[in-house]
Protein backbone atom coordinates (compact mmCIF):
# COMPACT_ATOMS: atom_id res chain seq x y z
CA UNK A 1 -34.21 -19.52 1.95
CA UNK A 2 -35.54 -22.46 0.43
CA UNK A 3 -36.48 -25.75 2.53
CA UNK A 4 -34.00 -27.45 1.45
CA UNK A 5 -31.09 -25.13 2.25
CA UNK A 6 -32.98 -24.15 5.27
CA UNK A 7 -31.89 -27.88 5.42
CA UNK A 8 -28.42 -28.36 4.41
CA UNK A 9 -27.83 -25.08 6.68
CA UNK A 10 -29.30 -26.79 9.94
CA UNK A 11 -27.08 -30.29 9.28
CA UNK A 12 -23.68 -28.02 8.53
CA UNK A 13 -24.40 -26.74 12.02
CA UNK A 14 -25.11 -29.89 13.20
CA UNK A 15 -21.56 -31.49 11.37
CA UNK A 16 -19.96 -28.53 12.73
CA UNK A 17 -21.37 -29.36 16.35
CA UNK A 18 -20.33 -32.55 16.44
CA UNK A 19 -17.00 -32.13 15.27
CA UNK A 20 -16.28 -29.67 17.48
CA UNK A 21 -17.48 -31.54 20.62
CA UNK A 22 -17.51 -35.40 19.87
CA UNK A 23 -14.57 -35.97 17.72
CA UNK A 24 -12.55 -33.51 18.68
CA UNK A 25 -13.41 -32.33 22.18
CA UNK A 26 -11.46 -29.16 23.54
CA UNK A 27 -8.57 -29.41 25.98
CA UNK A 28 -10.43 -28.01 29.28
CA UNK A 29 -7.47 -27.91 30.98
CA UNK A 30 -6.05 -24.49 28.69
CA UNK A 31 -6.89 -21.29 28.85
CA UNK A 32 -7.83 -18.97 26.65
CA UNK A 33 -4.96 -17.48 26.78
CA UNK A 34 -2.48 -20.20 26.71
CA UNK A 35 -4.35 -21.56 23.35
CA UNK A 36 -5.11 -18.44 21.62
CA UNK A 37 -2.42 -19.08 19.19
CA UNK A 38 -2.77 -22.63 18.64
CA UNK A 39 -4.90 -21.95 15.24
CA UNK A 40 -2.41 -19.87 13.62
CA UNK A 41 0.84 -22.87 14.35
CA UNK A 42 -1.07 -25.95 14.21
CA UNK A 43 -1.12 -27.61 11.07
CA UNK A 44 -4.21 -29.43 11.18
CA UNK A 45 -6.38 -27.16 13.36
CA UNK A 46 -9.90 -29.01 12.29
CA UNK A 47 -11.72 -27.75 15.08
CA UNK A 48 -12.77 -23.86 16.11
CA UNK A 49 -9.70 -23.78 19.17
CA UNK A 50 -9.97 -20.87 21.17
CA UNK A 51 -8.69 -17.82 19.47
CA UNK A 52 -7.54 -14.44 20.38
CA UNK A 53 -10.04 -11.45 20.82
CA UNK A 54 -9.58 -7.74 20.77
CA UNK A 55 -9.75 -7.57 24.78
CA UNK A 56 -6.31 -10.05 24.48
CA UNK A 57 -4.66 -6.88 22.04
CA UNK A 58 -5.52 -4.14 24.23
CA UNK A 59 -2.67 -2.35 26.07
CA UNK A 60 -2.91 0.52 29.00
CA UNK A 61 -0.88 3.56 29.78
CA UNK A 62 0.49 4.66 26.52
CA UNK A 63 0.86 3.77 22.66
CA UNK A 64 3.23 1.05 22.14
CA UNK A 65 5.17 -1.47 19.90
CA UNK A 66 4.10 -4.44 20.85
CA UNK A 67 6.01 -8.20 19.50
CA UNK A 68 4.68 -11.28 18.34
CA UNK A 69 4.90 -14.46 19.84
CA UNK A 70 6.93 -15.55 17.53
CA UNK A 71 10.38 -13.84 17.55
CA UNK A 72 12.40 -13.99 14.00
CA UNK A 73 15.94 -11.88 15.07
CA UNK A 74 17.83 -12.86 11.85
CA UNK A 75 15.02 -11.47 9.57
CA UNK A 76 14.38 -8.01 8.94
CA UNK A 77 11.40 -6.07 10.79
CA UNK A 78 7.72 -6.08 10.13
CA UNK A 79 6.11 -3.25 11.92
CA UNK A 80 1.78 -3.70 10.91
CA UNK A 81 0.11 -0.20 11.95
CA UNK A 82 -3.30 -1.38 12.15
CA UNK A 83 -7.12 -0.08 11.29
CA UNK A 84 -9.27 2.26 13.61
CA UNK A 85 -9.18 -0.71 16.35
CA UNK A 86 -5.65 0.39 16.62
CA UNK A 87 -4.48 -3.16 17.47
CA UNK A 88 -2.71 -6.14 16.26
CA UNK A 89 -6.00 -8.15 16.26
CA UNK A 90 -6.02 -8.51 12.42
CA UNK A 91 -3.02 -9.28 11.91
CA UNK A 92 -2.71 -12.37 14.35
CA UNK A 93 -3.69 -15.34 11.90
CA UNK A 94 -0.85 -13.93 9.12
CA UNK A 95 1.71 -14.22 12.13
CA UNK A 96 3.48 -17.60 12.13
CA UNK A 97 3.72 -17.61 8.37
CA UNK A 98 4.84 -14.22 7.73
CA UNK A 99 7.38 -14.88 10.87
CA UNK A 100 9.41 -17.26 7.70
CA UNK A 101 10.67 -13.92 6.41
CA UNK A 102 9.91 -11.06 9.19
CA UNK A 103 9.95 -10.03 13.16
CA UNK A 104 6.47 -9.16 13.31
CA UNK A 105 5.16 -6.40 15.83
CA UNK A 106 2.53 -4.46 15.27
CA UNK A 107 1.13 -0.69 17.01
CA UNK A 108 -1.36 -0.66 19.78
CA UNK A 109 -3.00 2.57 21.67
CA UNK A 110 -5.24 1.60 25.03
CA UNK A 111 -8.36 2.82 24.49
CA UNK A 112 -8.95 5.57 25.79
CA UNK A 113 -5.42 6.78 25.11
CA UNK A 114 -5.82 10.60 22.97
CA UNK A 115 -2.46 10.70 21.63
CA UNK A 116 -2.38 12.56 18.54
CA UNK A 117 -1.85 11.81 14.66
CA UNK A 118 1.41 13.57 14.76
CA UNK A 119 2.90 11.90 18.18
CA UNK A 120 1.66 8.37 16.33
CA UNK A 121 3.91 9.58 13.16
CA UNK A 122 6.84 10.49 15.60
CA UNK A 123 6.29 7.18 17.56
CA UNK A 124 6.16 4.92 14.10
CA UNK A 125 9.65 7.01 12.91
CA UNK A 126 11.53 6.35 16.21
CA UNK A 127 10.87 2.93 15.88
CA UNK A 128 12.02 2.28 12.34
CA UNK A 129 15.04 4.45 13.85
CA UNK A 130 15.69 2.54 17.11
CA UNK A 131 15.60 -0.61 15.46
CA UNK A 132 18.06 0.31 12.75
CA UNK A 133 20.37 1.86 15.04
CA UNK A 134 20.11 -1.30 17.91
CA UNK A 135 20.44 -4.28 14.99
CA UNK A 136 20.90 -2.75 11.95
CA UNK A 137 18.03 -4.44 10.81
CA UNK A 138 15.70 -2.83 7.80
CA UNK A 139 11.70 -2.43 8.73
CA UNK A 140 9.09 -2.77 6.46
CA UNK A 141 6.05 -0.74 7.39
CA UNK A 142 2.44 -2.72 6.87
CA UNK A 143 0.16 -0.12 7.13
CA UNK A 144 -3.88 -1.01 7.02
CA UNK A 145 -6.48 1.32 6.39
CA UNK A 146 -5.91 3.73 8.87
CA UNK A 147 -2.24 2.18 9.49
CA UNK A 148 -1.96 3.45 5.29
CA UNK A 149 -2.35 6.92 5.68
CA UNK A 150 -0.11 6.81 8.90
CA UNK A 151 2.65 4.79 6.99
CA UNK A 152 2.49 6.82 4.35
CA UNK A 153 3.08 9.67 6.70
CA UNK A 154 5.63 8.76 8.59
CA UNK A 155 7.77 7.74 5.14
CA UNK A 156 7.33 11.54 4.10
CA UNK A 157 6.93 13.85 6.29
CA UNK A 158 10.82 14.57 6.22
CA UNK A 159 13.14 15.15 2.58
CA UNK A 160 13.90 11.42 3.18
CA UNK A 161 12.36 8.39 4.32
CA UNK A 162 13.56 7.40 7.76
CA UNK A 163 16.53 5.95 8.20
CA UNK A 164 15.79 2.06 8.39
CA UNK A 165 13.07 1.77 6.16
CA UNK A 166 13.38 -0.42 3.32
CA UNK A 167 9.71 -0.62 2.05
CA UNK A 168 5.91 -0.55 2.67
CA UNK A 169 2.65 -2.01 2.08
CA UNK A 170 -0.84 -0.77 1.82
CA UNK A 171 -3.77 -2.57 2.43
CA UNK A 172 -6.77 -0.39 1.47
CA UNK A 173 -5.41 2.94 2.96
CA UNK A 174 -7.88 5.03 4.28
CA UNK A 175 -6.56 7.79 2.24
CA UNK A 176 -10.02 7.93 0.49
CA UNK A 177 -11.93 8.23 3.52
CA UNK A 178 -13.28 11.44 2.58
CA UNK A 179 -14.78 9.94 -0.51
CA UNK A 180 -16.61 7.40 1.63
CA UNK A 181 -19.54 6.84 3.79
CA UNK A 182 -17.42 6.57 7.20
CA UNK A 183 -16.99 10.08 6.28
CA UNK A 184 -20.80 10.89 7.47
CA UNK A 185 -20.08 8.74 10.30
CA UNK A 186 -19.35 11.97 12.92
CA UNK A 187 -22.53 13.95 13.04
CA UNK A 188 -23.89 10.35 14.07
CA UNK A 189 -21.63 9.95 16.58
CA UNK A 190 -22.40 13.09 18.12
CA UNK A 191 -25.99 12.71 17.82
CA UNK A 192 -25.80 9.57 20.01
CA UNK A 193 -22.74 11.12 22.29
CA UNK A 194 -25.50 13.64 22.98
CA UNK A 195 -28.16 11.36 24.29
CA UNK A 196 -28.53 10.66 28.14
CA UNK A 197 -26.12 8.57 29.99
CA UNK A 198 -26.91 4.77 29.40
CA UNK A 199 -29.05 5.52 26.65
CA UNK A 200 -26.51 6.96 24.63
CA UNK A 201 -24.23 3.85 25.18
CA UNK A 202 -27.27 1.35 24.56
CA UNK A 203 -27.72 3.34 21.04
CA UNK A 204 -24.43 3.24 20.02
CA UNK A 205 -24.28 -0.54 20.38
CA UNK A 206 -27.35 -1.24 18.78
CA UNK A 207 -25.88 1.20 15.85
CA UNK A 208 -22.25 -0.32 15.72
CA UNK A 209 -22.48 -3.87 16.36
CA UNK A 210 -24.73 -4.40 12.79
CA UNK A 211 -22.42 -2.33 11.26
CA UNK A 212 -19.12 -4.06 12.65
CA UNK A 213 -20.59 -7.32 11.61
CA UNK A 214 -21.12 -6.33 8.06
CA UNK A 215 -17.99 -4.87 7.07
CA UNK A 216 -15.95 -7.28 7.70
CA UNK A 217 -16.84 -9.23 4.98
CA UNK A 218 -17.43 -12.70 3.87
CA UNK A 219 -18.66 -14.53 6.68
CA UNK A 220 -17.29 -17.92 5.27
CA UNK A 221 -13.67 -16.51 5.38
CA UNK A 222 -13.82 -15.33 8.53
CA UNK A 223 -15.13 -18.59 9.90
CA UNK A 224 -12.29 -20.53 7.83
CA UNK A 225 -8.88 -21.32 7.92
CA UNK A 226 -6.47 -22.20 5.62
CA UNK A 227 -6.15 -25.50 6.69
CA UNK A 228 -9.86 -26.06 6.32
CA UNK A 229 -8.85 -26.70 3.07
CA UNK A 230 -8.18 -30.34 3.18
CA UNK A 231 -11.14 -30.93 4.93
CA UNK A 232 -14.12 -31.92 2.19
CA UNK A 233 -16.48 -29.35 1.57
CA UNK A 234 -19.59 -30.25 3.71
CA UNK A 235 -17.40 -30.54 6.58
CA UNK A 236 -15.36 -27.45 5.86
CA UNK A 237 -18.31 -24.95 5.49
CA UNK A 238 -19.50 -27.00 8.47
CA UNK A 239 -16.72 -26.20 10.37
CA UNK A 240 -16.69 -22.97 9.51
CA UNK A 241 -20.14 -21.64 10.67
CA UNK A 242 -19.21 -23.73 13.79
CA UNK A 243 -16.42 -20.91 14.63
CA UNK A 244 -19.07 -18.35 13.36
CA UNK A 245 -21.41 -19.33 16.14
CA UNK A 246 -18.71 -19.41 18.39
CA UNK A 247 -17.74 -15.99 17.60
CA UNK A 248 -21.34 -14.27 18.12
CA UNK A 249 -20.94 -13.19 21.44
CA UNK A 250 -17.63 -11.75 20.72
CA UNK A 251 -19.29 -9.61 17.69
CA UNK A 252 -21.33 -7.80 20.91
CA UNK A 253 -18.06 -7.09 22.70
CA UNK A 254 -16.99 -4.72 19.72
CA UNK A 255 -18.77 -1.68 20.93
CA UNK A 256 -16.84 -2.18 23.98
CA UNK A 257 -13.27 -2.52 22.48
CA UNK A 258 -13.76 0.52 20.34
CA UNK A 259 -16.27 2.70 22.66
CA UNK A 260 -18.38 5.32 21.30
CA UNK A 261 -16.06 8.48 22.18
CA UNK A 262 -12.58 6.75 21.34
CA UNK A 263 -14.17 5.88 17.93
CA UNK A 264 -15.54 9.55 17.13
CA UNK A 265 -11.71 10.71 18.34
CA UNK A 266 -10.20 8.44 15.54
CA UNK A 267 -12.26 8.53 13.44
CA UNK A 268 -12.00 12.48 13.61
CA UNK A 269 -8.62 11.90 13.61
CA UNK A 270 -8.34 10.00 10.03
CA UNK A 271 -10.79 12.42 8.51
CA UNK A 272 -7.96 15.38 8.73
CA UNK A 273 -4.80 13.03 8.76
CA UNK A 274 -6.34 11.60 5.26
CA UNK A 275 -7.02 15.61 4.37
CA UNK A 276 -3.41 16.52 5.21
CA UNK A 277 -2.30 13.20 3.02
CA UNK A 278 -3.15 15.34 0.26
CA UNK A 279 -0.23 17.66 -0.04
CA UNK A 280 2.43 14.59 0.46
CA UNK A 281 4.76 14.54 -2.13
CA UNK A 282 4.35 11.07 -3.26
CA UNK A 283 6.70 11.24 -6.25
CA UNK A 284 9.30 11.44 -3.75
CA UNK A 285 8.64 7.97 -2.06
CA UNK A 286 10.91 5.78 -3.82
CA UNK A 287 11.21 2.88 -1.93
CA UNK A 288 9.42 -0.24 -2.88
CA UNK A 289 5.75 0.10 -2.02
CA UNK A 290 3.17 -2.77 -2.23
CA UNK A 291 -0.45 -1.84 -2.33
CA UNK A 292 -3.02 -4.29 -1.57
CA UNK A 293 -6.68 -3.60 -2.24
CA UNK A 294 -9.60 -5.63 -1.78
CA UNK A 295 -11.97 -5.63 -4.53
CA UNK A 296 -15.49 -6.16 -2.35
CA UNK A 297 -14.18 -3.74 0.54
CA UNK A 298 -17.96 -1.74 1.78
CA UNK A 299 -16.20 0.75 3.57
CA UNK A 300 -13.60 2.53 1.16
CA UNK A 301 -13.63 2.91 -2.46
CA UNK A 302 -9.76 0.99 -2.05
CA UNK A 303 -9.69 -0.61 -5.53
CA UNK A 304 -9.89 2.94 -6.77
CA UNK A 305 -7.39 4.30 -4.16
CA UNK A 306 -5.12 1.60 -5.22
CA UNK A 307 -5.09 2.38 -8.61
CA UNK A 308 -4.38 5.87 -7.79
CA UNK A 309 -1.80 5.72 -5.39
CA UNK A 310 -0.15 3.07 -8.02
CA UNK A 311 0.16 6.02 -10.41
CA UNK A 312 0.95 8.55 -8.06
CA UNK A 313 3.79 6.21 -5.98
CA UNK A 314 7.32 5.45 -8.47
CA UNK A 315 8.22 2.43 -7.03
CA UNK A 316 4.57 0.89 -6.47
CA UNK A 317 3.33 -2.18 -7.65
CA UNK A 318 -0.65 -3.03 -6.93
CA UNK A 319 -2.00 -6.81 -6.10
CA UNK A 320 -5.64 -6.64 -6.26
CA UNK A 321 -7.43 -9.17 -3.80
CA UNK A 322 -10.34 -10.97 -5.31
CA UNK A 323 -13.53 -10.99 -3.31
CA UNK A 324 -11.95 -9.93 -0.46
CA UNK A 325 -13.31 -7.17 1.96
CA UNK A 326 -12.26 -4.08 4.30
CA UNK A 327 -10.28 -7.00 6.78
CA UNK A 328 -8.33 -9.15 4.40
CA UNK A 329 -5.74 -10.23 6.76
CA UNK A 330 -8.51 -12.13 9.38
CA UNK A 331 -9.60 -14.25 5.99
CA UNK A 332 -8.86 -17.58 5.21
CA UNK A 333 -8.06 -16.97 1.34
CA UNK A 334 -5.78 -14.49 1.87
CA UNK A 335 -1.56 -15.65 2.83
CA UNK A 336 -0.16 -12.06 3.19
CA UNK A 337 3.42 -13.19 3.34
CA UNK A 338 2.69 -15.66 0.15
CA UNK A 339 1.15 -12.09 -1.70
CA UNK A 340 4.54 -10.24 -0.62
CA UNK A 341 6.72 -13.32 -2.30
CA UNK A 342 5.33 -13.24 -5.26
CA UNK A 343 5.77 -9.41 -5.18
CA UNK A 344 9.28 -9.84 -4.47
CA UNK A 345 9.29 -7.27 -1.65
CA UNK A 346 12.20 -7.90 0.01
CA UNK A 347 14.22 -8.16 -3.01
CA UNK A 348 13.60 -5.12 -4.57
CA UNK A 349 15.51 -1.91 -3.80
CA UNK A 350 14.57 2.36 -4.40
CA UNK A 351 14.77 3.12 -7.63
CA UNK A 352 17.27 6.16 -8.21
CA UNK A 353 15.14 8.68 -10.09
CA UNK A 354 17.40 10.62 -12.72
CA UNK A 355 17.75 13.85 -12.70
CA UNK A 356 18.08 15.27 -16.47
CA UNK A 357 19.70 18.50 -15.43
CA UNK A 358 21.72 18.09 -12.96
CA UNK A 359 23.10 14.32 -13.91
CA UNK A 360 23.50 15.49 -17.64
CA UNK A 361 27.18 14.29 -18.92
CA UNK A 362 28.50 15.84 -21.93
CA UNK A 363 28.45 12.69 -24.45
CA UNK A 364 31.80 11.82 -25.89
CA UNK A 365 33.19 12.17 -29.55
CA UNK A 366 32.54 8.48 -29.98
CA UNK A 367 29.48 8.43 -28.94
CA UNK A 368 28.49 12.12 -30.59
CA UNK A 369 30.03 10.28 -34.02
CA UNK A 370 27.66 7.09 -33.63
CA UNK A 371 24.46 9.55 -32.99
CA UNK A 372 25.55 11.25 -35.86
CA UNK A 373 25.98 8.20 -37.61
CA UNK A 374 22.72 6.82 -37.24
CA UNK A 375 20.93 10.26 -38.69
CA UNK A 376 22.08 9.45 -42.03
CA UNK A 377 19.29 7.93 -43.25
CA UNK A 378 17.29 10.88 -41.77
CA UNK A 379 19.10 13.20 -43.23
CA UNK A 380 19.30 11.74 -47.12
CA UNK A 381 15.35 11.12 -46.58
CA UNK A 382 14.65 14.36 -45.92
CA UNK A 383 17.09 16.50 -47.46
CA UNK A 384 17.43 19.86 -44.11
CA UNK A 385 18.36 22.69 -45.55
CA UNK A 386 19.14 25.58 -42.44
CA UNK A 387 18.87 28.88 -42.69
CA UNK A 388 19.30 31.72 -40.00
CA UNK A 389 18.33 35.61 -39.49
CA UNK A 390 21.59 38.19 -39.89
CA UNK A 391 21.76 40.87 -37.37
CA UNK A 392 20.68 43.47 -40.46
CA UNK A 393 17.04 41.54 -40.27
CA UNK A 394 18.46 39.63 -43.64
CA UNK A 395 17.67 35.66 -44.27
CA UNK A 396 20.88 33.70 -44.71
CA UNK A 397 21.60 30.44 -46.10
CA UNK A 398 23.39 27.91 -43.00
CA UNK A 399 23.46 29.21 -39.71
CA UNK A 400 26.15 32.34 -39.69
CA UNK A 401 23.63 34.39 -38.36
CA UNK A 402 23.69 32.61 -35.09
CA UNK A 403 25.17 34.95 -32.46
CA UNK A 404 28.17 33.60 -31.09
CA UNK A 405 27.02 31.01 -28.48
CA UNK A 406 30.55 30.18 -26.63
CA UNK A 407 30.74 33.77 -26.19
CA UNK A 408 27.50 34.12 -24.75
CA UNK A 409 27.38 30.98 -22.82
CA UNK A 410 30.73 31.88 -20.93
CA UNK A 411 28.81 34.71 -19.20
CA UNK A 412 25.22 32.80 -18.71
CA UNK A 413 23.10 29.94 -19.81
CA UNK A 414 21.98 29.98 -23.41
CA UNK A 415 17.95 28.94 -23.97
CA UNK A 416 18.10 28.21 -28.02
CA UNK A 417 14.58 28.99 -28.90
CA UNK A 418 13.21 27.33 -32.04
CA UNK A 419 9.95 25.13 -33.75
CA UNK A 420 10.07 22.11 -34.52
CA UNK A 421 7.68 20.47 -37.49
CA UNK A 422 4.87 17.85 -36.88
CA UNK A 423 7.27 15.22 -35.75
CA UNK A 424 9.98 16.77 -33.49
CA UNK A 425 11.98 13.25 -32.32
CA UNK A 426 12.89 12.93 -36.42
CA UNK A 427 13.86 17.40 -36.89
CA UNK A 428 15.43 18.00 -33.20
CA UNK A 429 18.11 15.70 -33.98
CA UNK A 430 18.95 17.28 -36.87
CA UNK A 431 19.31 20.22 -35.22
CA UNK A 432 21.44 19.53 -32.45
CA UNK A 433 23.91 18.11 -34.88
CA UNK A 434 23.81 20.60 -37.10
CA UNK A 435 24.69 23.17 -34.73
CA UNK A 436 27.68 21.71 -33.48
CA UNK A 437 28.95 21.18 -36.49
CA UNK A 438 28.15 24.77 -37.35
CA UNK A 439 29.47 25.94 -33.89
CA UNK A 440 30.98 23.47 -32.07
CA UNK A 441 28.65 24.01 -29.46
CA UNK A 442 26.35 21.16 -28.12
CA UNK A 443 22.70 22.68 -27.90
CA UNK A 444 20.10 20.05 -25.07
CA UNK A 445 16.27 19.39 -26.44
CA UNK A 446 13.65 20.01 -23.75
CA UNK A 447 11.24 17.67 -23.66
CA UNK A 448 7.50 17.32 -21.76
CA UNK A 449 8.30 14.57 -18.90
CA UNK A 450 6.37 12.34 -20.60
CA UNK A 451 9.06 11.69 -22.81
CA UNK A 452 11.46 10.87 -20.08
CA UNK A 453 8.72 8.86 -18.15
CA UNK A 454 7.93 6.36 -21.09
CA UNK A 455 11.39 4.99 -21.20
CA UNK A 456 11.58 4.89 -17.04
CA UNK A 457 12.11 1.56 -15.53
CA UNK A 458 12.05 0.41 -11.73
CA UNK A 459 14.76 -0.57 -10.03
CA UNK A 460 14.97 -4.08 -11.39
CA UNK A 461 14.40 -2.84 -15.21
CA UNK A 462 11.82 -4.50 -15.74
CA UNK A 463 9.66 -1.30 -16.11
CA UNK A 464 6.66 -2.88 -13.57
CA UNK A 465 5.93 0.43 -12.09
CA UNK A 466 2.44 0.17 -11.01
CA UNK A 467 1.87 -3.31 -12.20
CA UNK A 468 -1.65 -4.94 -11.36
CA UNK A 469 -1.95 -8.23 -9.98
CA UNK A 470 -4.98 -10.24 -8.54
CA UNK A 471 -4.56 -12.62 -5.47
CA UNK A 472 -8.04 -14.89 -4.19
CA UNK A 473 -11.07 -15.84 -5.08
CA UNK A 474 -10.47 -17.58 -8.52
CA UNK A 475 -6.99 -16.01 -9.44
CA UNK A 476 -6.63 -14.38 -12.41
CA UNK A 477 -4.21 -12.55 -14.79
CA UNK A 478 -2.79 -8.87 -14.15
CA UNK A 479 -4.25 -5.94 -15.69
CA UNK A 480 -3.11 -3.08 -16.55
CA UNK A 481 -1.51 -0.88 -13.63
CA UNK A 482 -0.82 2.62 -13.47
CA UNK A 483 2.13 3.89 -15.86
């Protein structure tokens, strides 16, 4: 660095410093505990106030659904299933907003809990199911990173969604994982599990806490709040590096919330749970989805993910977050329940995907005549002539030499096998008609499901499926999603 910002760096601190401690000093008489929320429900929090850590998130004895402080009955669930930490640490600062439209709770597993990927699928389902069946309220699952693949799972690993579930939202699913460096991460791990006893735990927190640090992102972000933002800018940055330095010793207690063998478990864990993602049917997920991805994240390839899961989910719609990393929910730019109104979550419903065989409805006469109808033009453009092949091998004008389809179709299905020219939408038609009128039997084109899929809609007609939007940094317009 320069002098000079060397400079402007060392009076931010100071700002920050003096803020914290002169103008507004802390309340020594709360704890830790008592206070930990006060930054995400006061609405002028100018000052670093003591926060919540991972320690406060841990549970013991088993998995468990765990509620916010903040208790919304009348609104419908929120259930976050969180990153590798397996906590609701990162979701804590989104909490008293997002409490305007949901209940929030969020999954946590104690430590050194080795429950399995499937038990964490069954526990997520019997939630959604308990809750439906005890209020009759809807959840929305809020899976992140790891908490992606396992809502993803636990939406289809039966025919149908589970009963209660209304919608869900991704925020940089780990289902790349195996396209990523975390996915080296194991030999590592057991190269330091390996090591002598103190020396192997002294290694892995030299190793981790680096790493921890730098994933998470923007350091700025982290340090900020939202309401930082009326605060001018000197002061705000100030403020902000003040909670940064107040934070450093907690960056050394992450080896200890996620220890060396519980990470190499889950991490283990989301390597084959993201392998087995692979064979979900996704096309069969047709609930509202809403897939965040953050377009700096250093630990997953998620704005690629996103777009892929976009094209591969029917009722998906992607909001890209600008300059936002692998935690996007612990940074100050980011209002997760202002990114889910603007996506209309809670107002959109499953589409109900068509099925072209089974849903078919003979048209009427009307509607036959006005098809008909509108092939005129067609017809006196091109002038059809139809011929047919006799049953003596002979070439016939018109189509007499048809067998006789209601015969055959009494006894089975009829395929009519023909070619069209260049330009099958304008010569099918023609066809079709002209064999009914021939016949009086009503011959169905097959098409590639492309053809079906450009006119498809979602549920609000609007024909959004896999929409892109971008949320942070500097805004911006949509671009193109998925189809």
């Amino acid at each position: 660095l320069s002098e000079k910002l060397k400079m402007q760096f060392f009076f931010c601190v100071l700002a920050g410093l003096v803020v914290e401690h002169r103008i507004f000093p802390r309340r020594s008489s709360l704890s830790c505990r008592s206070t930990r929320f006060i930054a995400a429900t006061s609405t002028t929090p100018l000052v670093p106030t003591a926060e919540p850590t991972l320690a406060d998130f841990q549970v013991t004895d088993a998995p468990k659904i765990s509620n916010a402080h903040i208790r919304s009955l009348d609104k419908p669930a929120m259930l976050y299933l969180p990153g590798i930490e397996l906590t609701g640490y990162s979701i804590h600062r989104q909490v008293a907003e997002l409490s305007e439209d949901f209940d929030v709770r969020w999954l946590a597993v104690p430590t050194e809990d080795r429950t399995n990927f499937s038990a964490l699928v069954d526990l997520v389902i019997a939630a959604i199911g308990a809750e439906q069946a005890d209020s009759g309220r809807s959840t929305y699952l809020v899976g992140e990173s790891f908490g992606g693949v396992l809502a993803l799972s636990a939406a289809l690993r039966d025919a149908k969604p589970p009963n209660g579930l209304a919608g869900i939202v991704l925020i940089n699913a780990a289902t790349s994982v195996g396209r990523s460096w975390p996915a080296q991460l194991p030999q590592v791990l057991d190269a330091v599990a390996s090591l002598p006893a103190g020396l192997s735990e002294a290694t892995y927190a030299a190793i981790a806490t680096p790493i921890f640090a730098a994933i998470s992102g923007d350091p700025l972000q982290l340090g900020g709040r939202r309401a930082d933002a009326s605060l001018p800018q000197p002061l705000r940055t100030a403020v902000a590096v003040s909670r940064l330095a107040g934070q450093i010793p907690l960056v050394g207690e992450l080896p200890s919330s996620l220890p060396l063998r519980t990470l190499a478990f889950r991490l283990s864990m989301l390597l084959k749970a993201a392998d087995d993602a692979k064979s979900l049917k996704f096309g069969r997920l047709l609930l509202p989805v809403q897939i965040l991805t953050s377009s700096d994240d250093r630990v997953l390839p998620s704005l690629d993910e996103g777009r892929r899961l976009a094209r591969m989910l029917p009722n998906a719609r992607l909001t890209v977050l600008q300059g936002s990393g692998h935690v996007p929910l612990l940074e100050a730019r980011v209002q997760l329940a202002e990114v889910l109104r603007k996506a209309h979550l809670t107002s959109r419903v499953p589409i109900v995907k068509k099925d072209f065989v089974n849903d078919f409805n003979l048209p009427s006469a009307e509607a036959f005549a006005n098809a008909s109808r509108s092939l005129s033009n067609i017809r006196r453009w091109t002038s059809p002539i139809f011929l047919s092949t006799a049953a003596d091998g002979r070439r016939i004008s018109g189509l007499g030499g048809l067998p006789n389809l209601n015969q055959i179709a009494s006894t089975s299905p009829v395929l009519f096998i023909g070619n069209h020219q260049l330009y099958g939408f304008l010569d099918l038609p023609l066809v079709v008609e002209e064999i009914y009128k021939q016949t009086d039997v009503l011959v169905r084109g097959l098409a590639h499901p492309a053809v079906f899929a450009a006119g498809s809609t979602t549920a609000n007609g609007a024909g959004e499926r896999g929409v892109e939007t971008r949320a942070g940094g500097r805004g911006g317009g949509g671009g193109g999603g998925g189809g």
